[in-house]
PDB file of N, CA and C in Angstrom:
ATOM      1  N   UNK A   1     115.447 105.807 119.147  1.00  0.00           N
ATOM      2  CA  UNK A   1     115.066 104.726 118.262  1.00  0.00           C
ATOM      3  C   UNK A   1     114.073 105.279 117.248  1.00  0.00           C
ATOM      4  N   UNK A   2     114.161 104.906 116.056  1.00  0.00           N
ATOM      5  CA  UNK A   2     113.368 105.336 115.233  1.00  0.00           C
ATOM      6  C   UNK A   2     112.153 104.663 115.017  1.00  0.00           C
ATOM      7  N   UNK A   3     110.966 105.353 114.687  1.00  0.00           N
ATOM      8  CA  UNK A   3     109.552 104.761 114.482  1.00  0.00           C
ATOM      9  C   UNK A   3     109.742 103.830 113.300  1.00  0.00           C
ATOM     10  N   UNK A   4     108.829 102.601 114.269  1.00  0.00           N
ATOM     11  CA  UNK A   4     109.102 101.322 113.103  1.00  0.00           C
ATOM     12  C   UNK A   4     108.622 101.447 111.848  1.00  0.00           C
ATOM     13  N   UNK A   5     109.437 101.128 110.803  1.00  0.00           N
ATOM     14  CA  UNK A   5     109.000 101.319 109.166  1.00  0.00           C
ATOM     15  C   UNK A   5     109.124 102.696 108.842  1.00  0.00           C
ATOM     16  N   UNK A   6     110.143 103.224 109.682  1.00  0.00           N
ATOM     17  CA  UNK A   6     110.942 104.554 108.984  1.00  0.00           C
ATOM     18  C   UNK A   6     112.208 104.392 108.697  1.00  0.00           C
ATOM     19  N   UNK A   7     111.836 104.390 107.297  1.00  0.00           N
ATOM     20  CA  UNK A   7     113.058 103.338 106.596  1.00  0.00           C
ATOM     21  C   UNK A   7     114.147 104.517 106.761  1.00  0.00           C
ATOM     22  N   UNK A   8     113.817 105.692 106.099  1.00  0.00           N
ATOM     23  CA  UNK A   8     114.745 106.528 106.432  1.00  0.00           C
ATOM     24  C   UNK A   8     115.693 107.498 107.487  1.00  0.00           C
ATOM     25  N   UNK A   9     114.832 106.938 108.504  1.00  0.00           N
ATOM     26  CA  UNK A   9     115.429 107.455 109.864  1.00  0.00           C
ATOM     27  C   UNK A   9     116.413 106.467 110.039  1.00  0.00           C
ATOM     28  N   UNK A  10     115.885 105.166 109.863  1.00  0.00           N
ATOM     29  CA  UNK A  10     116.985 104.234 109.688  1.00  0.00           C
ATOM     30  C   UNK A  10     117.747 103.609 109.391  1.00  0.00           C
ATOM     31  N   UNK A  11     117.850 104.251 108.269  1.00  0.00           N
ATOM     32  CA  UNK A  11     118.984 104.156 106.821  1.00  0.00           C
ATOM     33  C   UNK A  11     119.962 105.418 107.117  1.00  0.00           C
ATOM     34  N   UNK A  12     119.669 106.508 107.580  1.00  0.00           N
ATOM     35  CA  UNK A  12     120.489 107.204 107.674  1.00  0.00           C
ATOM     36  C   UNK A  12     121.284 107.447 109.374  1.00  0.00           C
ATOM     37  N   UNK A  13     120.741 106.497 110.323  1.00  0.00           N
ATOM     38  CA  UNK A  13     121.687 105.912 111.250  1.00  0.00           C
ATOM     39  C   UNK A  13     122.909 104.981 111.055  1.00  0.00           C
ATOM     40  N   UNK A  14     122.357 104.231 109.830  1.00  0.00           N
ATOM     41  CA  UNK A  14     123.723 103.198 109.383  1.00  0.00           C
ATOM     42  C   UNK A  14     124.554 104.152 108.627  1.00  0.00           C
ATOM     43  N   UNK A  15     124.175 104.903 107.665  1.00  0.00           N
ATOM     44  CA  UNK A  15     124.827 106.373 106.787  1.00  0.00           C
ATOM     45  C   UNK A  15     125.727 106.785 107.775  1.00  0.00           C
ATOM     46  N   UNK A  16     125.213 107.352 109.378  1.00  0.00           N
ATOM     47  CA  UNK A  16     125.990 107.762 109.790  1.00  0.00           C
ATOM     48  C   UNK A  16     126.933 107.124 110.820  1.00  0.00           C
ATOM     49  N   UNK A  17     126.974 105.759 111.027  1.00  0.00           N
ATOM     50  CA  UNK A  17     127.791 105.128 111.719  1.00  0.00           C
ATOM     51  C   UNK A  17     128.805 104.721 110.621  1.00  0.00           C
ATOM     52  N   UNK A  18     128.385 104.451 109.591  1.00  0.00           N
ATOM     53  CA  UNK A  18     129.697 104.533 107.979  1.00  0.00           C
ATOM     54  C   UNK A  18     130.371 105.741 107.962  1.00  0.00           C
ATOM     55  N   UNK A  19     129.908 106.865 108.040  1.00  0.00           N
ATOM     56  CA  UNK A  19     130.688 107.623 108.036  1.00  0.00           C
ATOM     57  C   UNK A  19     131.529 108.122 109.073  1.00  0.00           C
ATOM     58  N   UNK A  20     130.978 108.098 110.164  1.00  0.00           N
ATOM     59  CA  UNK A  20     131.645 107.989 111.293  1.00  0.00           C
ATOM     60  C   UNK A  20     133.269 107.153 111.168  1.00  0.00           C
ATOM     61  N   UNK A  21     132.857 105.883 111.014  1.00  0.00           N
ATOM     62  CA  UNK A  21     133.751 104.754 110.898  1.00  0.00           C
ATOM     63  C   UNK A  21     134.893 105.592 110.099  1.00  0.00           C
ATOM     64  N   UNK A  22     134.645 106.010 109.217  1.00  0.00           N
ATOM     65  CA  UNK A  22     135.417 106.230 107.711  1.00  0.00           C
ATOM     66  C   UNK A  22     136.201 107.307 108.108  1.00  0.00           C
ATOM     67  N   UNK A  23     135.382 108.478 108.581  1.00  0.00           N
ATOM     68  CA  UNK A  23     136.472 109.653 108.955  1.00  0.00           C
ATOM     69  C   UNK A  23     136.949 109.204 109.990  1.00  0.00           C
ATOM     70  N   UNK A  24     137.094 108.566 110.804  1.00  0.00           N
ATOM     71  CA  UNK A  24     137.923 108.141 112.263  1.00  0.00           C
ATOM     72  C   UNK A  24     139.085 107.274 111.754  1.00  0.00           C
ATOM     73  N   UNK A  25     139.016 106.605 110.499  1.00  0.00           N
ATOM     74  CA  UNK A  25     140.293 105.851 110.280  1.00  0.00           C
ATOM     75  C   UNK A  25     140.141 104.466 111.056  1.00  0.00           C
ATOM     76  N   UNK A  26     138.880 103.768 111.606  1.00  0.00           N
ATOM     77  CA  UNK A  26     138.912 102.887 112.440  1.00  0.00           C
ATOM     78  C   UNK A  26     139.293 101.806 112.081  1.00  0.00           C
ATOM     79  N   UNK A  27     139.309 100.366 112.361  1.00  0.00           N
ATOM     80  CA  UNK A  27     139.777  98.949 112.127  1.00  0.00           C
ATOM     81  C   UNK A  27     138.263  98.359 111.641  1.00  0.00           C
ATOM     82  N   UNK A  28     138.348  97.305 110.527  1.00  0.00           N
ATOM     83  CA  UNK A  28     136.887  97.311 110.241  1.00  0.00           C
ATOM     84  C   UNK A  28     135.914  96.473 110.768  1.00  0.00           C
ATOM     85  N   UNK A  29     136.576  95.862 112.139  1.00  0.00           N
ATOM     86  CA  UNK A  29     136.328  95.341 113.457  1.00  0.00           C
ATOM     87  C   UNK A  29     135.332  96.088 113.558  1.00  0.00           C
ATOM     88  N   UNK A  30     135.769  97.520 114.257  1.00  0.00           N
ATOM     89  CA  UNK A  30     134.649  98.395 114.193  1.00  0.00           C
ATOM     90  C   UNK A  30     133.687  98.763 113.713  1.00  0.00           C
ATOM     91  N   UNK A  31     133.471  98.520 112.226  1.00  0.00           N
ATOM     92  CA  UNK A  31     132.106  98.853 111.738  1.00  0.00           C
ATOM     93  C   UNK A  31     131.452  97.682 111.953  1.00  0.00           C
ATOM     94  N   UNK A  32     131.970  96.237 111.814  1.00  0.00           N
ATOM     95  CA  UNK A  32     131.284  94.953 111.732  1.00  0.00           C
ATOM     96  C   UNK A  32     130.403  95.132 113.032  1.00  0.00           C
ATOM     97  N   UNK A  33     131.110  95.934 114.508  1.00  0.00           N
ATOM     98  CA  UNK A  33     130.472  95.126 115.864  1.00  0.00           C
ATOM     99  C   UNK A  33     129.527  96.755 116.112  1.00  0.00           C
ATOM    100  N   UNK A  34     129.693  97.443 115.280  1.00  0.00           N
ATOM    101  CA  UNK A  34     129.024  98.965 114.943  1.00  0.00           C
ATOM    102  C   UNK A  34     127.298  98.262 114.603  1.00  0.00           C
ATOM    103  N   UNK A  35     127.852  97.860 113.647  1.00  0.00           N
ATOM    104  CA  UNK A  35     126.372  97.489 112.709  1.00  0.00           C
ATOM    105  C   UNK A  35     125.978  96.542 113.474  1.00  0.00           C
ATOM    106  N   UNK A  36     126.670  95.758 114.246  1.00  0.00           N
ATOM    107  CA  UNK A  36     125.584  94.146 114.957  1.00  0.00           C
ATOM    108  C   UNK A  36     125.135  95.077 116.255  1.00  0.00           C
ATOM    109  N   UNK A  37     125.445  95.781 116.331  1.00  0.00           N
ATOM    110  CA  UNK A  37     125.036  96.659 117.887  1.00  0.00           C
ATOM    111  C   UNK A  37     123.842  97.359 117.609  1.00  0.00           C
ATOM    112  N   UNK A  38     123.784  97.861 116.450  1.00  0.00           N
ATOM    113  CA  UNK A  38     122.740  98.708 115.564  1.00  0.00           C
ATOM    114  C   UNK A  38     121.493  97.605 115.259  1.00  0.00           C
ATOM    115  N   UNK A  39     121.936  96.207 115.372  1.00  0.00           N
ATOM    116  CA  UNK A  39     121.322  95.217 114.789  1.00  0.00           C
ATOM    117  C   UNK A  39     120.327  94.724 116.251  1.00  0.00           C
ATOM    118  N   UNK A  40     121.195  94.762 117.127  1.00  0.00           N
ATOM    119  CA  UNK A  40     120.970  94.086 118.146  1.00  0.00           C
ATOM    120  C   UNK A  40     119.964  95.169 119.425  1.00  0.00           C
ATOM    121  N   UNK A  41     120.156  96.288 118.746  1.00  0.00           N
ATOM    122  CA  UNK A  41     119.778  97.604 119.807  1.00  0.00           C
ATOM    123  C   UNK A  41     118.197  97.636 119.242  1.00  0.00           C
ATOM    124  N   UNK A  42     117.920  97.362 117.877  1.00  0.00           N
ATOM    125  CA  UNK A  42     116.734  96.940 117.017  1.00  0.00           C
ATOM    126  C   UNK A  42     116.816  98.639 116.207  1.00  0.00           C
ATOM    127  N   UNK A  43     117.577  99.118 116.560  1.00  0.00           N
ATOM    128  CA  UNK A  43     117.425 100.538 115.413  1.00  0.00           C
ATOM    129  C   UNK A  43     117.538 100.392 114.025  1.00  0.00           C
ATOM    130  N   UNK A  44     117.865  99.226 113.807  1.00  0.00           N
ATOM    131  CA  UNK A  44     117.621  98.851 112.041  1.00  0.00           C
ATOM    132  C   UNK A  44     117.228  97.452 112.456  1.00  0.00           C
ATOM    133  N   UNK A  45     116.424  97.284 111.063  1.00  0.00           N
ATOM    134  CA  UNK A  45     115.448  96.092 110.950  1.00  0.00           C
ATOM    135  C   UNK A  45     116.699  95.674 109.585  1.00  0.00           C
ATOM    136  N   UNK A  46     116.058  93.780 109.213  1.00  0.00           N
ATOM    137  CA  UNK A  46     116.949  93.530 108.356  1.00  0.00           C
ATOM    138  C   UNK A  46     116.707  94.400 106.873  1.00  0.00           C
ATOM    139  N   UNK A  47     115.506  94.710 107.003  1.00  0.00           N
ATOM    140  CA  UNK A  47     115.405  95.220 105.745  1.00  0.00           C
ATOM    141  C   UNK A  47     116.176  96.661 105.652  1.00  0.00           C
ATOM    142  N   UNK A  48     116.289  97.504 106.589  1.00  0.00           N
ATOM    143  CA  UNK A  48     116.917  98.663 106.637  1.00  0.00           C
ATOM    144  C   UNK A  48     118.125  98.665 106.364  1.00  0.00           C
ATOM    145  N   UNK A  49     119.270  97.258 106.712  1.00  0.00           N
ATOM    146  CA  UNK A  49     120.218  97.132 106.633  1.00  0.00           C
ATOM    147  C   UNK A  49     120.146  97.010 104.942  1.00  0.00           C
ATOM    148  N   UNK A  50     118.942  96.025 104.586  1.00  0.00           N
ATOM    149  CA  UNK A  50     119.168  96.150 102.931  1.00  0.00           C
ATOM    150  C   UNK A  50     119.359  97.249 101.925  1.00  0.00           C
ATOM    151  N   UNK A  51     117.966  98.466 102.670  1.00  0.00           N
ATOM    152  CA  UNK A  51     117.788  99.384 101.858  1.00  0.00           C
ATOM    153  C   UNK A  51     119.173 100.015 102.155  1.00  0.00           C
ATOM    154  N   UNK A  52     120.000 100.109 103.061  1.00  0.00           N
ATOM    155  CA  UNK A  52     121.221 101.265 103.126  1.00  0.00           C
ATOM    156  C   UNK A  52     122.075 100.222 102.639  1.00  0.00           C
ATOM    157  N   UNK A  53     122.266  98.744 102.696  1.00  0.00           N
ATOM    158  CA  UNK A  53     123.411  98.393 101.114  1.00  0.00           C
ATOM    159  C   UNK A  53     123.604  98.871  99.962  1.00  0.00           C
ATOM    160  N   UNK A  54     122.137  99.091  99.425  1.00  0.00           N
ATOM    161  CA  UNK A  54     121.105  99.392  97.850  1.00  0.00           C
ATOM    162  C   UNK A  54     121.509 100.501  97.927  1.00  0.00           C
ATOM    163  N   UNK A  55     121.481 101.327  98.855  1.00  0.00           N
ATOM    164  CA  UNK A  55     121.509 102.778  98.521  1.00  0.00           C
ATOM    165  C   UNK A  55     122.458 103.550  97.668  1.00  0.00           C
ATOM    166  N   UNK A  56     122.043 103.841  96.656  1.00  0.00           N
ATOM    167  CA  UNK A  56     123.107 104.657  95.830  1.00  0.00           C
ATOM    168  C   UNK A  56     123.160 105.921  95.908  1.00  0.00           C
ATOM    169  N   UNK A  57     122.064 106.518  96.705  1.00  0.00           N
ATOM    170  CA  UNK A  57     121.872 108.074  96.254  1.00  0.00           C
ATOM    171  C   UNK A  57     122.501 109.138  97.443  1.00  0.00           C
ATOM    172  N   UNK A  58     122.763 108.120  98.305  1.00  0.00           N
ATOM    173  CA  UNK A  58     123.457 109.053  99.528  1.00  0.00           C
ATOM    174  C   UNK A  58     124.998 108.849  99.132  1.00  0.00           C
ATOM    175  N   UNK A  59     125.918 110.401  99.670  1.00  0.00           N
ATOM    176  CA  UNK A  59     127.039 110.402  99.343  1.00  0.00           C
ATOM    177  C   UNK A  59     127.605 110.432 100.442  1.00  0.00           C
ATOM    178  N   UNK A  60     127.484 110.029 101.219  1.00  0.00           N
ATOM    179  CA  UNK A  60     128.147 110.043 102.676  1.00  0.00           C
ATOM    180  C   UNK A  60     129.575 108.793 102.244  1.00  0.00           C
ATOM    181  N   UNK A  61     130.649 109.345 102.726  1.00  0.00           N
ATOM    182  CA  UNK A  61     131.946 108.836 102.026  1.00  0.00           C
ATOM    183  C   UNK A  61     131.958 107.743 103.153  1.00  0.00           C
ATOM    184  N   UNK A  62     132.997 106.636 102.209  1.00  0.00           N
ATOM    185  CA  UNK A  62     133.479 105.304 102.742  1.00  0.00           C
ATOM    186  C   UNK A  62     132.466 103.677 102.534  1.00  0.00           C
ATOM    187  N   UNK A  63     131.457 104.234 102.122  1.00  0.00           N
ATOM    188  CA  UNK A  63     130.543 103.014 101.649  1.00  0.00           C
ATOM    189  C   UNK A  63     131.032 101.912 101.216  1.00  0.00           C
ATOM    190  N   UNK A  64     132.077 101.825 100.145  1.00  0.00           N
ATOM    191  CA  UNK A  64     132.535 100.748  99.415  1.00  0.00           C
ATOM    192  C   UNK A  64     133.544 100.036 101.072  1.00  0.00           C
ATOM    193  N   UNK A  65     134.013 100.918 101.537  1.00  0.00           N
ATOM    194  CA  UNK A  65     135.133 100.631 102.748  1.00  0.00           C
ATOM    195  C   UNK A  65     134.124  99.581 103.910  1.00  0.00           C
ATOM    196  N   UNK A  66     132.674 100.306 103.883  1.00  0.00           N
ATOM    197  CA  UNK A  66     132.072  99.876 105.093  1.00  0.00           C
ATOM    198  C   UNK A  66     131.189  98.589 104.453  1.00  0.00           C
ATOM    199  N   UNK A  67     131.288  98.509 103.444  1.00  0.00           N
ATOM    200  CA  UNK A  67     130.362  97.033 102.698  1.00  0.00           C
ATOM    201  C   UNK A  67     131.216  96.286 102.951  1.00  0.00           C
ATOM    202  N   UNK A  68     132.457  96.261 102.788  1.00  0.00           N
ATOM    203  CA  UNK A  68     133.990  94.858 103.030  1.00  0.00           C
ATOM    204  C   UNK A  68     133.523  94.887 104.101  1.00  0.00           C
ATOM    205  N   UNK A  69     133.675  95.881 105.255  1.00  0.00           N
ATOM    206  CA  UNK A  69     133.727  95.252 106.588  1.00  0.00           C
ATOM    207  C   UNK A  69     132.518  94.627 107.105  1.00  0.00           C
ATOM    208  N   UNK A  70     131.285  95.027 106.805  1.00  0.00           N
ATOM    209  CA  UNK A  70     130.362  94.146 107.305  1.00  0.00           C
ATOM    210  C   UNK A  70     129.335  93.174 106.331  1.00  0.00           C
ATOM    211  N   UNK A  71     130.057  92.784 105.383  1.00  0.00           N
ATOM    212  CA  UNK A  71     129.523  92.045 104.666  1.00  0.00           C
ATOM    213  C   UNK A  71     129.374  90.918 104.554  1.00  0.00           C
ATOM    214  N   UNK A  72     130.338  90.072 105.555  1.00  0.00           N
ATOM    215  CA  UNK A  72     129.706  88.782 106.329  1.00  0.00           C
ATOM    216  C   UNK A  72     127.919  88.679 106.985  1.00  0.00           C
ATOM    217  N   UNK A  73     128.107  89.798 107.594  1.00  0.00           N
ATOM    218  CA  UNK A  73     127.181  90.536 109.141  1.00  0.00           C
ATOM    219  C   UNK A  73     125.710  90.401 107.777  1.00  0.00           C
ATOM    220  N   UNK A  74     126.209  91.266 106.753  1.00  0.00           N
ATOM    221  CA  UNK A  74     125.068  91.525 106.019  1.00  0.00           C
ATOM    222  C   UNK A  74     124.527  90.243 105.199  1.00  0.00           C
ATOM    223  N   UNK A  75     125.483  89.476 104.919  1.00  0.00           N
ATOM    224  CA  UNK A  75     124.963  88.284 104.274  1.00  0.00           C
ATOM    225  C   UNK A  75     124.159  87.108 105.463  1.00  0.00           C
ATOM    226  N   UNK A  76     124.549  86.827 106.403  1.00  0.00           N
ATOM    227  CA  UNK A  76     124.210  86.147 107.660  1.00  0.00           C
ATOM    228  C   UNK A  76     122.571  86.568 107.867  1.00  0.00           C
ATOM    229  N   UNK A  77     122.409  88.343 108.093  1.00  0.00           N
ATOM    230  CA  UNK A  77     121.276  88.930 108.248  1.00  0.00           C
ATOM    231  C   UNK A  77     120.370  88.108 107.121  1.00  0.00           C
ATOM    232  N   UNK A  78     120.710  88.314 105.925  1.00  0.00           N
ATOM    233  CA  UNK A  78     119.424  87.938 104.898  1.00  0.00           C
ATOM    234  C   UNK A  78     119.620  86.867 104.768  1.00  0.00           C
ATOM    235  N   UNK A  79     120.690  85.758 105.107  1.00  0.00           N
ATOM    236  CA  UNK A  79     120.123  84.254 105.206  1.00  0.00           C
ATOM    237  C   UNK A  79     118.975  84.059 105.953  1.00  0.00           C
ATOM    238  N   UNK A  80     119.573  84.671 107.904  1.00  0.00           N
ATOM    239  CA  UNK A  80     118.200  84.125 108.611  1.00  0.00           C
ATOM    240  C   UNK A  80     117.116  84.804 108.368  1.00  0.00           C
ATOM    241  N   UNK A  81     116.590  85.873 107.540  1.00  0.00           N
ATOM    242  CA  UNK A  81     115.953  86.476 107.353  1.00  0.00           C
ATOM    243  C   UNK A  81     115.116  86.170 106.110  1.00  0.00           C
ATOM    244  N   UNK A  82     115.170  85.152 105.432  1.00  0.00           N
ATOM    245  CA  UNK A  82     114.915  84.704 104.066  1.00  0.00           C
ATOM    246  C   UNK A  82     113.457  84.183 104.715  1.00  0.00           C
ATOM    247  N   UNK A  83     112.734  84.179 103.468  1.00  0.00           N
ATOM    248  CA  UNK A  83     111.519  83.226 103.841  1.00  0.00           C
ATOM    249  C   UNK A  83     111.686  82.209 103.601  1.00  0.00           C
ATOM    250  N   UNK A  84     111.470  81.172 104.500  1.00  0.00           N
ATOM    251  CA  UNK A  84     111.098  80.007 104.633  1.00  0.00           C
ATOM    252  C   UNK A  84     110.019  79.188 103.547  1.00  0.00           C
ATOM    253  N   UNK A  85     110.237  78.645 102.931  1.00  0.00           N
ATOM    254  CA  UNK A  85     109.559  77.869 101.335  1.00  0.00           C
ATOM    255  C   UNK A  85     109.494  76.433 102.258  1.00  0.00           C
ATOM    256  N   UNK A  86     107.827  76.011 101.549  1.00  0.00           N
ATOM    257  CA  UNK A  86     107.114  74.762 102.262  1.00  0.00           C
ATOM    258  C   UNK A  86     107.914  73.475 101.201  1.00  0.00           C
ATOM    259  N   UNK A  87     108.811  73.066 101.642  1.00  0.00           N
ATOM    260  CA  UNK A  87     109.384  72.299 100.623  1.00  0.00           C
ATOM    261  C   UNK A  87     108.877  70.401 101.251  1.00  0.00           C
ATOM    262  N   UNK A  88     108.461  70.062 100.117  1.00  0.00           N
ATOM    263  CA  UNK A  88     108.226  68.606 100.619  1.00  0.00           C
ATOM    264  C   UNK A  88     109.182  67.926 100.064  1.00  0.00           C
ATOM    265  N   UNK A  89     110.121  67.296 100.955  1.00  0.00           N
ATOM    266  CA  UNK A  89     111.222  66.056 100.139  1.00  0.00           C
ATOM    267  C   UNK A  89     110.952  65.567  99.515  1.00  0.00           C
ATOM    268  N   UNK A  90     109.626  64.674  99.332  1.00  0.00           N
ATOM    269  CA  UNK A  90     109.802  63.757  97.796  1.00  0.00           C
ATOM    270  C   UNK A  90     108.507  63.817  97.403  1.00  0.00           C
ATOM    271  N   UNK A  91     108.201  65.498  96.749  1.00  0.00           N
ATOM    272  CA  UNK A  91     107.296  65.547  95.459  1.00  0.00           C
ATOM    273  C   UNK A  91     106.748  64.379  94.569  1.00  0.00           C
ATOM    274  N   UNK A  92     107.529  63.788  94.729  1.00  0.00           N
ATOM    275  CA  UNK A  92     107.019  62.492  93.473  1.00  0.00           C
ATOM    276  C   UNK A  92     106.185  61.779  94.478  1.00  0.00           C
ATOM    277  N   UNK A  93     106.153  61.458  95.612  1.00  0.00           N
ATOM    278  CA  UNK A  93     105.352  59.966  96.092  1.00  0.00           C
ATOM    279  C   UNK A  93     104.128  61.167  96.092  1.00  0.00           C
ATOM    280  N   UNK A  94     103.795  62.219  96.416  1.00  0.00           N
ATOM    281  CA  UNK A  94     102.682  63.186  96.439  1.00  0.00           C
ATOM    282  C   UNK A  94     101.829  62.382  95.196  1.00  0.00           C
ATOM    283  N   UNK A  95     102.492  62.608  94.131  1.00  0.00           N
ATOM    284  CA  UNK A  95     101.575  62.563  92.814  1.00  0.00           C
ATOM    285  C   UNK A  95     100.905  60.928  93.039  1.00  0.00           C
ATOM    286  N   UNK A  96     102.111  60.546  93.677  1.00  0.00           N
ATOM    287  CA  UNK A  96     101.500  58.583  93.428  1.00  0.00           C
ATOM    288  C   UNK A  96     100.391  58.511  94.417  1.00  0.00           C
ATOM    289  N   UNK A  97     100.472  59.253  95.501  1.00  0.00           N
ATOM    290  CA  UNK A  97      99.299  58.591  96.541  1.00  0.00           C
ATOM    291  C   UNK A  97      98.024  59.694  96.230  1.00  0.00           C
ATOM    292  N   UNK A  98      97.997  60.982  95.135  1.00  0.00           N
ATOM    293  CA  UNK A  98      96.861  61.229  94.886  1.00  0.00           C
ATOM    294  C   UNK A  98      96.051  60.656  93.836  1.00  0.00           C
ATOM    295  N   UNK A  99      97.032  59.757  93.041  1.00  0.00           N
ATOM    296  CA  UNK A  99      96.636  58.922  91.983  1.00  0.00           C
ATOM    297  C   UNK A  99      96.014  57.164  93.037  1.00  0.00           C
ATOM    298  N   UNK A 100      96.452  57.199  93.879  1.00  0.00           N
ATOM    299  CA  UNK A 100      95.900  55.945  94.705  1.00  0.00           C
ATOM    300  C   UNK A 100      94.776  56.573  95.263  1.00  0.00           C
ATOM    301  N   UNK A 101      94.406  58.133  95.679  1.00  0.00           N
ATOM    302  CA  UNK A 101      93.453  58.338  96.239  1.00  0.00           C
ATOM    303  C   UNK A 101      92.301  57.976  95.119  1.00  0.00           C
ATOM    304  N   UNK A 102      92.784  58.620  93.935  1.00  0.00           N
ATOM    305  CA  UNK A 102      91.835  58.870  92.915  1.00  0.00           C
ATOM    306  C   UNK A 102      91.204  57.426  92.612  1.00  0.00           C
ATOM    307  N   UNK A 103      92.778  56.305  92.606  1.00  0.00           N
ATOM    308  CA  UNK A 103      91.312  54.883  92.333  1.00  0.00           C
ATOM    309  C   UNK A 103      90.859  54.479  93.284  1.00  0.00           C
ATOM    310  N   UNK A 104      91.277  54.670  94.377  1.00  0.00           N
ATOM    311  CA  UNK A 104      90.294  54.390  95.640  1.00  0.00           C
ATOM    312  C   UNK A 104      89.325  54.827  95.288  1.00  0.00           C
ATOM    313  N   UNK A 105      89.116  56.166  95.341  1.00  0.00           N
ATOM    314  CA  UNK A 105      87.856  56.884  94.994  1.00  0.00           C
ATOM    315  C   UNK A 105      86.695  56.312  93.903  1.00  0.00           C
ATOM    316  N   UNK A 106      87.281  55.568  93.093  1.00  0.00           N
ATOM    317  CA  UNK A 106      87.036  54.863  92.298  1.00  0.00           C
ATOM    318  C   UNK A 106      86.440  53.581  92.158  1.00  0.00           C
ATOM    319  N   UNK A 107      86.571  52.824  93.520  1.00  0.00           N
ATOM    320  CA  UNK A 107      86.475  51.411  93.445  1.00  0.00           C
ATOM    321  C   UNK A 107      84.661  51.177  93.793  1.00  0.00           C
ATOM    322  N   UNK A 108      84.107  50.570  93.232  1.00  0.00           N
ATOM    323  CA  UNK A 108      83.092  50.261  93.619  1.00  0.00           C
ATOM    324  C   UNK A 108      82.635  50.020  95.046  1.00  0.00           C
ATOM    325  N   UNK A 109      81.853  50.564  95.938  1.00  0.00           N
ATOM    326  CA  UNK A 109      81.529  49.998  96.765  1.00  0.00           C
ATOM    327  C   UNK A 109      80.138  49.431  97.290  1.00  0.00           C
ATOM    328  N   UNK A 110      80.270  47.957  98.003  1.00  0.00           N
ATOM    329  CA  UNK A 110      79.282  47.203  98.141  1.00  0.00           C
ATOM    330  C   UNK A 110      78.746  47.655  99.912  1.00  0.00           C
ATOM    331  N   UNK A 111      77.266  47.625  99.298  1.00  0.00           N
ATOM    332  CA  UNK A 111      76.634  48.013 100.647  1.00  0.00           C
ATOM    333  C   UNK A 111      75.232  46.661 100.674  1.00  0.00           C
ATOM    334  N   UNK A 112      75.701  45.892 102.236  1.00  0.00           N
ATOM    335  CA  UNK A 112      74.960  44.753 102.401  1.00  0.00           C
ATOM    336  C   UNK A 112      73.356  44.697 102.819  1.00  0.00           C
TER     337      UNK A 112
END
């Protein structure tokens, strides 16, 4: 297993399970349950899987072959992997009840 946040130890495990795949002639079954095994074993992080999509500079053959096959796998990864955004459903009543705070804030008050 490679030391965590060695992007390149672990970019070039997926390099070489693509190429693997590619010279063997395999079914692309195989690379899909290749890479979730790789996924699942934790030897690539999601981001590793990103940086070896991105990667242009390695020539290790079959890349375009091994992106079809696991490119469900890879899109799935960076859905659940997305950050999470604090979304409030209805922005608008926000503005109305800080404008009710504000004349509250506002109202005179009587002390007996």
């Amino acid at each position: 297993r490679p030391p965590p946040g060695n992007f390149p130890a672990a970019t070039q495990i997926l390099f070489a399970v693509q190429g693997a795949w590619f010279k063997n002639k395999l079914e692309r079954e195989v690379a899909l349950e290749t890479f979730k095994k790789v996924h699942d074993l934790k030897l690539a992080t999601h981001e590793e899987f990103e940086s070896w999509r991105a990667d242009r500079k390695d020539k290790t053959k079959g890349k375009p072959q091994c992106l079809l096959a696991v490119f469900s796998f890879l899109s799935e990864l960076k859905q659940k992997n997305k950050p999470v955004e604090d979304f409030d459903e209805d922005e608008d009543n926000d503005e109305d009840e800080d404008a009710e705070e504000e004349d509250y804030d506002a109202l005179p008050t009587f002390v007996k």
